[in-house]
C-alpha atoms as a PDB file:
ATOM      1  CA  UNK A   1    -119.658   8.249 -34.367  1.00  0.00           C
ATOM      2  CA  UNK A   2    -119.356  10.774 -31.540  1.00  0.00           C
ATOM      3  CA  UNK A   3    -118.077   9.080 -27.887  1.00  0.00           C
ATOM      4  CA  UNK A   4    -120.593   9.613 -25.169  1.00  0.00           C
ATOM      5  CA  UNK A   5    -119.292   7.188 -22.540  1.00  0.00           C
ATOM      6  CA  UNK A   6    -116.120   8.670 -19.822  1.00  0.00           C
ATOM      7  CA  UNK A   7    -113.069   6.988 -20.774  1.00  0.00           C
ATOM      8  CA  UNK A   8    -111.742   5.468 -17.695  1.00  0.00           C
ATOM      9  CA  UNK A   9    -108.278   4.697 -16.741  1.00  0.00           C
ATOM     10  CA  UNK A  10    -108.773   1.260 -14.921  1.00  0.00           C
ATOM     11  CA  UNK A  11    -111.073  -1.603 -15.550  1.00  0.00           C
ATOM     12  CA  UNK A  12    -111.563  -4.185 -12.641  1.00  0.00           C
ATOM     13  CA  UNK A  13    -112.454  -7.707 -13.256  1.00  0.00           C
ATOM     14  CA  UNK A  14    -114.490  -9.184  -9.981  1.00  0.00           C
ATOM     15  CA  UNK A  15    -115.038 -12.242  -8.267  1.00  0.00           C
ATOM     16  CA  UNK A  16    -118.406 -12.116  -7.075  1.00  0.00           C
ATOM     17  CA  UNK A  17    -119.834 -14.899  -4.492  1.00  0.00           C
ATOM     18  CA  UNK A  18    -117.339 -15.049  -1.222  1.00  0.00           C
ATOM     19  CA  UNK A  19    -115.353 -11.950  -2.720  1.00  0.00           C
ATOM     20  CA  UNK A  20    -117.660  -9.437  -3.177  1.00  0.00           C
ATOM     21  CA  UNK A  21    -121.207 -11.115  -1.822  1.00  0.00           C
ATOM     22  CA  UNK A  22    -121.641 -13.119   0.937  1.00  0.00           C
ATOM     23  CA  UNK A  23    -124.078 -15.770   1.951  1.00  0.00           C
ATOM     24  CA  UNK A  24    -125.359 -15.759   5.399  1.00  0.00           C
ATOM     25  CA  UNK A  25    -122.743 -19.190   6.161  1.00  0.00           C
ATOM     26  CA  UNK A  26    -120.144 -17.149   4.429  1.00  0.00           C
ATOM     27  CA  UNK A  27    -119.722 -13.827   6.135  1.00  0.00           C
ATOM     28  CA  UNK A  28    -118.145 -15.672   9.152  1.00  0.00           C
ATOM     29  CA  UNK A  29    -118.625 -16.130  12.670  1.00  0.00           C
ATOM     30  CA  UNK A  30    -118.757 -13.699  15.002  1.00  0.00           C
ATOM     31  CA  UNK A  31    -119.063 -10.628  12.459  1.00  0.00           C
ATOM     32  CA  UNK A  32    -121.526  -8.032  13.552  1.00  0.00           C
ATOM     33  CA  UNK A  33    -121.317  -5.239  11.239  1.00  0.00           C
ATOM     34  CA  UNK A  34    -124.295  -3.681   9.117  1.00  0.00           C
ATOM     35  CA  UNK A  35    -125.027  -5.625   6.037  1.00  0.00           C
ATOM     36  CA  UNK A  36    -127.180  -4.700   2.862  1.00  0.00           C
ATOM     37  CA  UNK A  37    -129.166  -7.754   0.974  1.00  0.00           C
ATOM     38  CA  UNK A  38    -128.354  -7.441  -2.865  1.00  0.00           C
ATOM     39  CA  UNK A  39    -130.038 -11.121  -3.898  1.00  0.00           C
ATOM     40  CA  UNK A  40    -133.259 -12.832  -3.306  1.00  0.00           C
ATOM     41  CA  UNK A  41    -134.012 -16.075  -4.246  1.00  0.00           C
ATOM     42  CA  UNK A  42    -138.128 -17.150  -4.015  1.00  0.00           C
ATOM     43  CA  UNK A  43    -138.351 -13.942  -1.571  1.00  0.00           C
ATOM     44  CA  UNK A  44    -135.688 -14.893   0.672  1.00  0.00           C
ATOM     45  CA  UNK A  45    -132.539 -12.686   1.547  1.00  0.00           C
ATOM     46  CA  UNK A  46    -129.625 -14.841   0.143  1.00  0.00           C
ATOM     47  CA  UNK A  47    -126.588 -12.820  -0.184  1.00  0.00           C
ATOM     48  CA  UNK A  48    -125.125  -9.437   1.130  1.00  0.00           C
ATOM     49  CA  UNK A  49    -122.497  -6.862   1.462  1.00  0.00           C
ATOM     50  CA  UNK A  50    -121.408  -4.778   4.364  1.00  0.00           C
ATOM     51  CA  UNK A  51    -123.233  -1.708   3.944  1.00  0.00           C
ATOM     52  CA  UNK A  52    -120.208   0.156   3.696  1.00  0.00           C
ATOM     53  CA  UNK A  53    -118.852  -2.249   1.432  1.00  0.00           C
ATOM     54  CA  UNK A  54    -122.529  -1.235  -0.972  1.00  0.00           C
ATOM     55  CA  UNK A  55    -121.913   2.414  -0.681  1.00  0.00           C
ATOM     56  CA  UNK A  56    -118.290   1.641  -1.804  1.00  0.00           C
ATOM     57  CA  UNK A  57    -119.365  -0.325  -5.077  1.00  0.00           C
ATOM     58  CA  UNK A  58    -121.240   2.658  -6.262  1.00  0.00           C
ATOM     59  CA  UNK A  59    -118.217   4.605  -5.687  1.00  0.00           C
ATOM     60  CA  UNK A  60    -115.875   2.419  -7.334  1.00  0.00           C
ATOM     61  CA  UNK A  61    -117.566   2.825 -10.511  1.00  0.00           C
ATOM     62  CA  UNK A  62    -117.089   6.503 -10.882  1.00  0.00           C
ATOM     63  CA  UNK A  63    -112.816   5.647 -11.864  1.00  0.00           C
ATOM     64  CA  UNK A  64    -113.098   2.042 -13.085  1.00  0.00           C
ATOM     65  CA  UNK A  65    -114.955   0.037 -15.764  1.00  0.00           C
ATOM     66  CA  UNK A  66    -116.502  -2.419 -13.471  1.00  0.00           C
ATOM     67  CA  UNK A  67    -116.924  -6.227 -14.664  1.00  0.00           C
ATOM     68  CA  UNK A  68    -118.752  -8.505 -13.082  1.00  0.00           C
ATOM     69  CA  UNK A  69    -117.084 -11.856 -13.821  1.00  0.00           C
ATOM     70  CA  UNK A  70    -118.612 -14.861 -12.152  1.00  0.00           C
ATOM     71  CA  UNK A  71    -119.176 -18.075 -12.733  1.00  0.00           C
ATOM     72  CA  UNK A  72    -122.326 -18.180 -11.941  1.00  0.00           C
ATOM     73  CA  UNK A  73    -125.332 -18.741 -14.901  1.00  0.00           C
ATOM     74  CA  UNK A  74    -127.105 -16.103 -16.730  1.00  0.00           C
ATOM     75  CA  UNK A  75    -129.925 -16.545 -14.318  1.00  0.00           C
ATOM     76  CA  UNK A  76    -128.117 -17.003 -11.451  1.00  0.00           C
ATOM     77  CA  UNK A  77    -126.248 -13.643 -11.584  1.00  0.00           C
ATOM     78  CA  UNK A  78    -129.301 -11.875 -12.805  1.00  0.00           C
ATOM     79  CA  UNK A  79    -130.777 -12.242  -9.432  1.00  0.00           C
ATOM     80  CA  UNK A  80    -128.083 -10.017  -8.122  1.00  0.00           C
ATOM     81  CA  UNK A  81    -128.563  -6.544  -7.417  1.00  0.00           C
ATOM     82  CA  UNK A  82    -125.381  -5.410  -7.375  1.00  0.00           C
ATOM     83  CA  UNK A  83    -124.485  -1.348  -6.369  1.00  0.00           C
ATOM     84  CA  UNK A  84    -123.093   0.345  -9.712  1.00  0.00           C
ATOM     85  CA  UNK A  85    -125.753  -1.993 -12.246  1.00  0.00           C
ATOM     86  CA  UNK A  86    -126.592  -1.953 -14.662  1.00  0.00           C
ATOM     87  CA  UNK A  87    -123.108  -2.883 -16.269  1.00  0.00           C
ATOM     88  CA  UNK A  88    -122.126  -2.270 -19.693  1.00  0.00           C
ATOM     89  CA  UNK A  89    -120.431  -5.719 -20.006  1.00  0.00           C
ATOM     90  CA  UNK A  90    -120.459  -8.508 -17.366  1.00  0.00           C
ATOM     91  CA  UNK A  91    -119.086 -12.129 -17.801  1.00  0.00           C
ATOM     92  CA  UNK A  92    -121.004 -15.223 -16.531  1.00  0.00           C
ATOM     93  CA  UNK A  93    -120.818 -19.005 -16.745  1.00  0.00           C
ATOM     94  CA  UNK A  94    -117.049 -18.872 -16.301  1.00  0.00           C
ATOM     95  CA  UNK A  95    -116.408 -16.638 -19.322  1.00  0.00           C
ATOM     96  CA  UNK A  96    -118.527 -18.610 -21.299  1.00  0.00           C
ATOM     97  CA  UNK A  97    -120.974 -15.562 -21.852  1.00  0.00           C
ATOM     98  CA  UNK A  98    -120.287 -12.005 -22.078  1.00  0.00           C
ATOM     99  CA  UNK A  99    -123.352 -10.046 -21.398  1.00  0.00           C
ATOM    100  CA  UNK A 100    -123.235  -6.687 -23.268  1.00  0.00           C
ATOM    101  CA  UNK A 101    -126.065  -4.475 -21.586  1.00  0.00           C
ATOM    102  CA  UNK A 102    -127.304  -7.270 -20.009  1.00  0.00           C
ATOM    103  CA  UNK A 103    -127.918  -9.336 -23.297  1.00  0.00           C
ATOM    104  CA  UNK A 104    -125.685 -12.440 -23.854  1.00  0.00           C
ATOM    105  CA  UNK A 105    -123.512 -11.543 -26.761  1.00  0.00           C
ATOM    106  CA  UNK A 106    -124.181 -14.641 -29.386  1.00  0.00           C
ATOM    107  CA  UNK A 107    -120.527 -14.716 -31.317  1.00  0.00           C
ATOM    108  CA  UNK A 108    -118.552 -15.097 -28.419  1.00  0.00           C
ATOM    109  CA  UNK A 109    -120.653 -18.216 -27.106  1.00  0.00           C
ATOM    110  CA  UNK A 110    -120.597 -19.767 -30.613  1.00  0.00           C
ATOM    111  CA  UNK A 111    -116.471 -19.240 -30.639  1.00  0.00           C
ATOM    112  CA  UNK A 112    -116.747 -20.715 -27.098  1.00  0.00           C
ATOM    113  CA  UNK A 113    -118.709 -23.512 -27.896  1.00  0.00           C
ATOM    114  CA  UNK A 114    -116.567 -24.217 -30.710  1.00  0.00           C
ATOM    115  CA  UNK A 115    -113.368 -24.339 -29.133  1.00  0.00           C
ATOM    116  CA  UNK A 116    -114.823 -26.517 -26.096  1.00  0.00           C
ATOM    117  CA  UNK A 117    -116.017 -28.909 -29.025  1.00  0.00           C
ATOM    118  CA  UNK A 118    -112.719 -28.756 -30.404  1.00  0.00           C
ATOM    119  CA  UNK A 119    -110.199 -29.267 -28.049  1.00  0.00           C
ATOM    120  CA  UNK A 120    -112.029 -32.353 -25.134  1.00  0.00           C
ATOM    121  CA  UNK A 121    -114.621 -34.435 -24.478  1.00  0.00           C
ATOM    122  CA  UNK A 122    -118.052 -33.022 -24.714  1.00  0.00           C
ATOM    123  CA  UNK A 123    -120.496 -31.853 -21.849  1.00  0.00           C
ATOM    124  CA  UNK A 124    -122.774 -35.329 -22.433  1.00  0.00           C
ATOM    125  CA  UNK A 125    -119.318 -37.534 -22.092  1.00  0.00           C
ATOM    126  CA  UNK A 126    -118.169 -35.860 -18.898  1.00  0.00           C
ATOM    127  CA  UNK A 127    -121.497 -35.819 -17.415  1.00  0.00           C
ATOM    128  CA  UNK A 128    -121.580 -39.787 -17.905  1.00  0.00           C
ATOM    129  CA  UNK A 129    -118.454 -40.362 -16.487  1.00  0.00           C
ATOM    130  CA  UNK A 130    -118.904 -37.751 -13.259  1.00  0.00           C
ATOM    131  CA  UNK A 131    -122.343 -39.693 -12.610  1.00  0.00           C
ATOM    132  CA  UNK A 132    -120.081 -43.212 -12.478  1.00  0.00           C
ATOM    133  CA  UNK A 133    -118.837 -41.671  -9.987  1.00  0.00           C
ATOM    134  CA  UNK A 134    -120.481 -40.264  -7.221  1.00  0.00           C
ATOM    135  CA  UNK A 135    -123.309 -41.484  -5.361  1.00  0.00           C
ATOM    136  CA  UNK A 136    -126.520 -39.764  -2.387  1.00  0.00           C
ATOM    137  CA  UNK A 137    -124.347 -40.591   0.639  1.00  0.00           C
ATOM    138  CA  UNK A 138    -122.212 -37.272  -0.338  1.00  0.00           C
ATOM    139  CA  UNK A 139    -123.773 -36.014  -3.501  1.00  0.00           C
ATOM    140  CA  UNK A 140    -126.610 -33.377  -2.604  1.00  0.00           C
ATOM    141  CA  UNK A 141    -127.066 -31.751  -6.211  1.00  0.00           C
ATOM    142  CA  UNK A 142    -126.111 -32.334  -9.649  1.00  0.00           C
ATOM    143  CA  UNK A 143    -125.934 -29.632 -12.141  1.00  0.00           C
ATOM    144  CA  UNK A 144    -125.647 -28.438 -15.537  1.00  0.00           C
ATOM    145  CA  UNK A 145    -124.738 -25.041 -15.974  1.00  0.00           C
ATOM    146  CA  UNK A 146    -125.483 -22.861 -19.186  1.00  0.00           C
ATOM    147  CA  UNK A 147    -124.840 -25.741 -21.621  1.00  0.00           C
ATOM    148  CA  UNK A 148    -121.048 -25.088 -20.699  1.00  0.00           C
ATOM    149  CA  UNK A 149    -119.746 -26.982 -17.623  1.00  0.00           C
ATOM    150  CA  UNK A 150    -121.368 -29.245 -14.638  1.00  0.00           C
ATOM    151  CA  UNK A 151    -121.166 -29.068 -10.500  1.00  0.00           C
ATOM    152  CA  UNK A 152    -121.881 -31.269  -7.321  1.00  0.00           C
ATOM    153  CA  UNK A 153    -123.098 -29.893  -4.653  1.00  0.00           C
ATOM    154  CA  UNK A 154    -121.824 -31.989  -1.828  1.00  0.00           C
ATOM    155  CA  UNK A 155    -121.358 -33.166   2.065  1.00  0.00           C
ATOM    156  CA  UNK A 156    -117.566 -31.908   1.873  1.00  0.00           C
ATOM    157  CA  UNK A 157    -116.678 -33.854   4.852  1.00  0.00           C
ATOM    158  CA  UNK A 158    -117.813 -37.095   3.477  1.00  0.00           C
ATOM    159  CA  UNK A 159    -116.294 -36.682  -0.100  1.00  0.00           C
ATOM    160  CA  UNK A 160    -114.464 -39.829  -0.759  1.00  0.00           C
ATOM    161  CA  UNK A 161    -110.551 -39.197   0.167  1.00  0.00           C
ATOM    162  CA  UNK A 162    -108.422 -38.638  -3.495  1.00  0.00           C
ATOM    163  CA  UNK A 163    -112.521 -38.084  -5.505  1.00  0.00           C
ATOM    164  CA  UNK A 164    -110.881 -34.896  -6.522  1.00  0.00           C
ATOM    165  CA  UNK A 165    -107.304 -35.387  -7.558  1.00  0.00           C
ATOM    166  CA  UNK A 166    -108.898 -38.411  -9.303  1.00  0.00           C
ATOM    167  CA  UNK A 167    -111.984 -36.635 -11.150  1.00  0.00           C
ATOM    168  CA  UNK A 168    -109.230 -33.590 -12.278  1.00  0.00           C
ATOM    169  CA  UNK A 169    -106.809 -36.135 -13.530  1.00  0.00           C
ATOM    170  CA  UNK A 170    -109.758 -37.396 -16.028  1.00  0.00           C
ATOM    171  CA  UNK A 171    -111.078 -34.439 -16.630  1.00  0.00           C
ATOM    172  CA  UNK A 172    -107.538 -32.977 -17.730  1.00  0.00           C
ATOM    173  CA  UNK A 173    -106.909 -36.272 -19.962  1.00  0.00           C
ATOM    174  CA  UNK A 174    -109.719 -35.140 -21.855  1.00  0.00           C
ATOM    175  CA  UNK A 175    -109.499 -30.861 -22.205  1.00  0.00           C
ATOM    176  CA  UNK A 176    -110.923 -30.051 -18.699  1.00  0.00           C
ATOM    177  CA  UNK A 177    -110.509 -29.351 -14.918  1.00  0.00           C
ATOM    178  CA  UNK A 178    -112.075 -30.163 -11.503  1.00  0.00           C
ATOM    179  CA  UNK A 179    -111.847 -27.641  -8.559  1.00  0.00           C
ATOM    180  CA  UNK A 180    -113.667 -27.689  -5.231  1.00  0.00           C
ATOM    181  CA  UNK A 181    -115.260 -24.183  -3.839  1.00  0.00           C
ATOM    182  CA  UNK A 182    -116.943 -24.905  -0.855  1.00  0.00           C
ATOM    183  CA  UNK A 183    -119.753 -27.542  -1.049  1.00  0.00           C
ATOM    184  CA  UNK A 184    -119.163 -27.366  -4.899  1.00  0.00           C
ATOM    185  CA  UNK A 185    -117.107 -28.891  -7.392  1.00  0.00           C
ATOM    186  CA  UNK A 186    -117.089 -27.898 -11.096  1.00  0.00           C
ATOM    187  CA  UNK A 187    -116.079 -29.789 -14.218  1.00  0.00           C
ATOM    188  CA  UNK A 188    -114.863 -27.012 -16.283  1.00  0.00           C
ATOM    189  CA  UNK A 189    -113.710 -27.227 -19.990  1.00  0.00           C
ATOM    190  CA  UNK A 190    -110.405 -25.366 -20.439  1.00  0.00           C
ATOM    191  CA  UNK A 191    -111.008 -23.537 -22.741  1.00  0.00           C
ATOM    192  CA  UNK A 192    -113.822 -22.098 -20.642  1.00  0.00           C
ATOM    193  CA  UNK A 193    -111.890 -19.186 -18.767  1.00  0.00           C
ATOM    194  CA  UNK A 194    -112.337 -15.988 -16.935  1.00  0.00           C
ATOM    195  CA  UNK A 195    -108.964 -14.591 -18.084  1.00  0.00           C
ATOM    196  CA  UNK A 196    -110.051 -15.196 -21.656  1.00  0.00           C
ATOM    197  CA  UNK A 197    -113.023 -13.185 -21.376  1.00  0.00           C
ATOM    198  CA  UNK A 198    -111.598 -10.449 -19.180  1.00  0.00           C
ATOM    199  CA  UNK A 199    -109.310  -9.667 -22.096  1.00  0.00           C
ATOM    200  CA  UNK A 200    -112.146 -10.115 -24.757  1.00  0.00           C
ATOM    201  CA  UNK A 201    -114.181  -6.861 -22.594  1.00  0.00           C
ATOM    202  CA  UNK A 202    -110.925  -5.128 -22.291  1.00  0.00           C
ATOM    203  CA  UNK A 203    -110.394  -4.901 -25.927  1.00  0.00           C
ATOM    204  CA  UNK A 204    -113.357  -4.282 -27.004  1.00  0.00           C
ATOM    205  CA  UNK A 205    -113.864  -0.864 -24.069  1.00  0.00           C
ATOM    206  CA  UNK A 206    -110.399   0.185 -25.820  1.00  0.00           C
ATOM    207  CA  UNK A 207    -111.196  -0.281 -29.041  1.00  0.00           C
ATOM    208  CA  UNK A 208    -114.694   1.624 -28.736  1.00  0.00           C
ATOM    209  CA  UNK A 209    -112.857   4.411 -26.580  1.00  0.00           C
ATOM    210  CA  UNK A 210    -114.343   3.620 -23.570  1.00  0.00           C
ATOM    211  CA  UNK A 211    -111.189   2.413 -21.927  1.00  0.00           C
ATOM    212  CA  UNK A 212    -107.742   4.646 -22.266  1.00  0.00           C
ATOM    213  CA  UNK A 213    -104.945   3.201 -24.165  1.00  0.00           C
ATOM    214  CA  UNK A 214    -102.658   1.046 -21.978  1.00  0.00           C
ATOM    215  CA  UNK A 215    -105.208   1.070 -18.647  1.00  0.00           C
ATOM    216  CA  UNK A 216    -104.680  -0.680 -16.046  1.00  0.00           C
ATOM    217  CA  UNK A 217    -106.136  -3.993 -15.256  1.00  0.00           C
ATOM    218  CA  UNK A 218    -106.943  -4.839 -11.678  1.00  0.00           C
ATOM    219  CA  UNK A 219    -109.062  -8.215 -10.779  1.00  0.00           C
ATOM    220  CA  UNK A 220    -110.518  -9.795  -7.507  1.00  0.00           C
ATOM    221  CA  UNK A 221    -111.447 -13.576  -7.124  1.00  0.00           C
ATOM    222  CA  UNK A 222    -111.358 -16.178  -4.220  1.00  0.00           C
ATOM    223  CA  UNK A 223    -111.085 -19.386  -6.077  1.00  0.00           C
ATOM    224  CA  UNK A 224    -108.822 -21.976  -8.369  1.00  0.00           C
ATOM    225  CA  UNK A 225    -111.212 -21.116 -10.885  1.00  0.00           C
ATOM    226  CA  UNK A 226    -110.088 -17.192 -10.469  1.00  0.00           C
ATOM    227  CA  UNK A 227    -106.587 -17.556 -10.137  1.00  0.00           C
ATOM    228  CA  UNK A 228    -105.727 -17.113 -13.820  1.00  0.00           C
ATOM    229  CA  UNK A 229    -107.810 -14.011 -13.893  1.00  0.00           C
ATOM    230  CA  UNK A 230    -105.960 -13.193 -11.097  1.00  0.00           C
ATOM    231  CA  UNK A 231    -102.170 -13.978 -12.542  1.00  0.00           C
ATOM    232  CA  UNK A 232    -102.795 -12.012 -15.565  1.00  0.00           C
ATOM    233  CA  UNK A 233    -103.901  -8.705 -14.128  1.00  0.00           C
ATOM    234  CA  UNK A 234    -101.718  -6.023 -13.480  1.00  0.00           C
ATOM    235  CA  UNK A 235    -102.616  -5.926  -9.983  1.00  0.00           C
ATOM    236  CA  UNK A 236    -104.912  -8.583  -7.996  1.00  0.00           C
ATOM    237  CA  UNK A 237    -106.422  -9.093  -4.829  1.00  0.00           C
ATOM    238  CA  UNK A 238    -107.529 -12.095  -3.084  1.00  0.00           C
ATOM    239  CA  UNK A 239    -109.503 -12.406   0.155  1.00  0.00           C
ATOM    240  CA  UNK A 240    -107.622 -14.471   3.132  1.00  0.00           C
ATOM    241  CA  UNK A 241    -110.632 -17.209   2.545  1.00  0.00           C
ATOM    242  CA  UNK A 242    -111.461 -19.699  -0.460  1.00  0.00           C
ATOM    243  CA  UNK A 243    -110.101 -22.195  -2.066  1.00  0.00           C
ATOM    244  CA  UNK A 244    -107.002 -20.101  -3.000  1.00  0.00           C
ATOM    245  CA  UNK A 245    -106.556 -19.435   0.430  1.00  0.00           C
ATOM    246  CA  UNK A 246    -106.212 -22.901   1.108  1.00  0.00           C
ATOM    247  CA  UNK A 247    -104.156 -23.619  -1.800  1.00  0.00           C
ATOM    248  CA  UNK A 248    -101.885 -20.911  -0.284  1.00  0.00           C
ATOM    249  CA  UNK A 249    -101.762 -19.441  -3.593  1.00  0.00           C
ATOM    250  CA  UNK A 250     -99.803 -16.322  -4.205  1.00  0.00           C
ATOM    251  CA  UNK A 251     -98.693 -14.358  -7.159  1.00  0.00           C
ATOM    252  CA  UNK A 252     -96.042 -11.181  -7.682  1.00  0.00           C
ATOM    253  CA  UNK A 253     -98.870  -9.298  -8.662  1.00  0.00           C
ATOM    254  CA  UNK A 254    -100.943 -10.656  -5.826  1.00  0.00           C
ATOM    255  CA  UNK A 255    -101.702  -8.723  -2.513  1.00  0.00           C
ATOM    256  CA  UNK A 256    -103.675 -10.957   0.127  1.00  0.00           C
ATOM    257  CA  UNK A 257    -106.636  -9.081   2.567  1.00  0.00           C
ATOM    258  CA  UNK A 258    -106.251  -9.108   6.363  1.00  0.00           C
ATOM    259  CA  UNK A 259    -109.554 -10.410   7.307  1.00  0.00           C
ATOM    260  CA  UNK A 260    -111.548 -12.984   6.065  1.00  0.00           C
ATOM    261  CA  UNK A 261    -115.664 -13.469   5.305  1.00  0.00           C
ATOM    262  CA  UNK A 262    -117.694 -10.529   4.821  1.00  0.00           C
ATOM    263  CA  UNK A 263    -115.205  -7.839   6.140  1.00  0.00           C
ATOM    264  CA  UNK A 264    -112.661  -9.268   2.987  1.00  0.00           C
ATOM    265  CA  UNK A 265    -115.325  -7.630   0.505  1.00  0.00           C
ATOM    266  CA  UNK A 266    -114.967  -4.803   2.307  1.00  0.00           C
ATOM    267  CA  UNK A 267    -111.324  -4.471   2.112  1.00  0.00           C
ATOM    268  CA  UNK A 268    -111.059  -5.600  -1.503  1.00  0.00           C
ATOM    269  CA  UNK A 269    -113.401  -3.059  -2.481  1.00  0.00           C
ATOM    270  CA  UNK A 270    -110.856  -0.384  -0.176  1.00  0.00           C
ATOM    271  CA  UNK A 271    -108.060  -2.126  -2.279  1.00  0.00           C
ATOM    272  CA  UNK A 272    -109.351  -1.362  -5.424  1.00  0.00           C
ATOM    273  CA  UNK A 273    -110.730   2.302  -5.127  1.00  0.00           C
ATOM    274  CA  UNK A 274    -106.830   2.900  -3.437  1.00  0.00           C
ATOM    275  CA  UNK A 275    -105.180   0.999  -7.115  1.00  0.00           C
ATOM    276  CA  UNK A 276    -107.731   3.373  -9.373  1.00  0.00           C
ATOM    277  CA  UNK A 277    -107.338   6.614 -10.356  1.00  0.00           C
ATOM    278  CA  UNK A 278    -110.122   7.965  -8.022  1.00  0.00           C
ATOM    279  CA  UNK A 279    -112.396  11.228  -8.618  1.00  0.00           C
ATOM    280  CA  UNK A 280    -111.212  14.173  -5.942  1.00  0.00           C
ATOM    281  CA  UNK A 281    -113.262  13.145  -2.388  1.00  0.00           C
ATOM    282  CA  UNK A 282    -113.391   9.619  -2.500  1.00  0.00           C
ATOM    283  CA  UNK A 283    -111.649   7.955   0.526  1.00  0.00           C
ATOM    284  CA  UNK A 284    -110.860   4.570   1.609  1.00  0.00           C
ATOM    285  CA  UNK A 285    -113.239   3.023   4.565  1.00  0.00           C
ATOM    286  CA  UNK A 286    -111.504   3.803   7.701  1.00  0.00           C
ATOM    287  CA  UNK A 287    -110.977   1.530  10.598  1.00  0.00           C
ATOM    288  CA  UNK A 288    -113.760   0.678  13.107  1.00  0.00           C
END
């Protein structure tokens, strides 16, 4: 079968809420730059980019195979409007899908869903024992996700002290994991992973030629639930916000942006055009 696609030497793995898209609480104080909306929810402007940041995106796509890896739902990232769409591949729910032209790819959910099955407790027993749990004085929102995993959406200041260290000690006993990003904390089966699916894409863009033999890897992420992503790229970035940030989590691999909120997407996306073998003409966003 003849190759159509441009073989490209780099494929980057992204982060997408608080490292590449911001909501309006999350581009942080005192930030006054120009900002493009790229997702609506009922009509109403939800998240954004710098517009520099947007006109960047597009550019990045011209040296790297761009994933969008979230952990977000199907229907959750498909609200996003994203510069560079539509994506040949993109990775939701965690790693738990892998859309392939925007259509959830059925195998790799049915391997997913057998491993999860395999090696913990299932979504229904973890969902009983989080809702033992927790109770309206700090619990907002309850949530299943895709079949796969479950979140709170809390008051984080009135989370009872040691919930979380608690919760992720269960949850580990029995083949998950608990983090905390922002108001939200997951319950996420371990064998549900970003990193997992990041490599799944990656060999299936070399196999079909789309990727070059021995490309580089580069990936972007602000939170626990990024940082293995994050370890096993060649070279990773991580904005000086997030969970991670907090964590004060660091790898060799890892360089950490200068600024924080919005102005971090911008950088990251700076970072990662500067790490890919760019097209002659493209150049980094200079200083304001």
């Amino acid at each position: 079968m003849l190759f159509s696609r441009p073989r490209r030497q780099t494929l980057v793995a992204t982060d997408l809420d608080r490292t590449m898209i911001y909501s309006r609480n999350a581009i942080a104080a005192g930030t006054d730059v120009p900002t493009v909306c790229v997702e609506h929810l009922d009509g109403d402007p939800l998240s954004f980019m710098t517009t520099a940041a947007a006109l960047r995106m597009q550019s990045l796509t011209e040296p790297a195979a761009v994933i969008p890896t979230t952990t977000r739902t199907i229907k959750q990232f498909e609200r996003i409007k994203l510069p560079g769409a539509p994506w040949r591949y993109a990775i939701t729910s965690n790693g738990g899908n892998i859309l392939v032209d925007g259509v959830p790819d059925l195998r790799w959910r049915i391997d997913i869903d057998t491993k999860v099955r395999t090696n913990g407790a299932t979504l229904s027993e973890v969902t009983a024992e989080l809702r033992s749990r927790i109770d309206d004085s700090w619990v907002t929102k309850f949530r299943e996700a895709d079949d796969l995993f479950c979140y709170l959406v809390v008051r984080p200041k009135l989370v009872p002290e040691g919930f979380l260290a608690d919760w992720d000690g269960w949850c580990r006993a029995h083949g998950w994991s608990a983090s905390q990003q922002g108001r939200k904390i997951y319950a996420m089966p371990q064998a549900v992973c970003k990193s997992r699916a990041v490599a799944e894409v990656r060999r299936r863009l070399t196999e079909s030629g789309e990727l070059v033999e021995g490309a580089t890897t580069l990936a972007a992420g602000d939170g626990a639930l990024d940082a293995e992503m994050l370890r096993a790229a060649d070279s990773a970035i991580r904005p000086r916000h997030g969970e991670l940030e907090q964590l004060n989590w660091t790898s060799p691999n890892l360089t950490i942006t200068q600024a924080s909120g919005i102005l971090a997407g911008e950088e990251i996306i700076n970072w990662l055009i500067q790490e890919s073998p760019a097209p002659a003409g493209i150049q980094p966003i200079t200083g304001r």
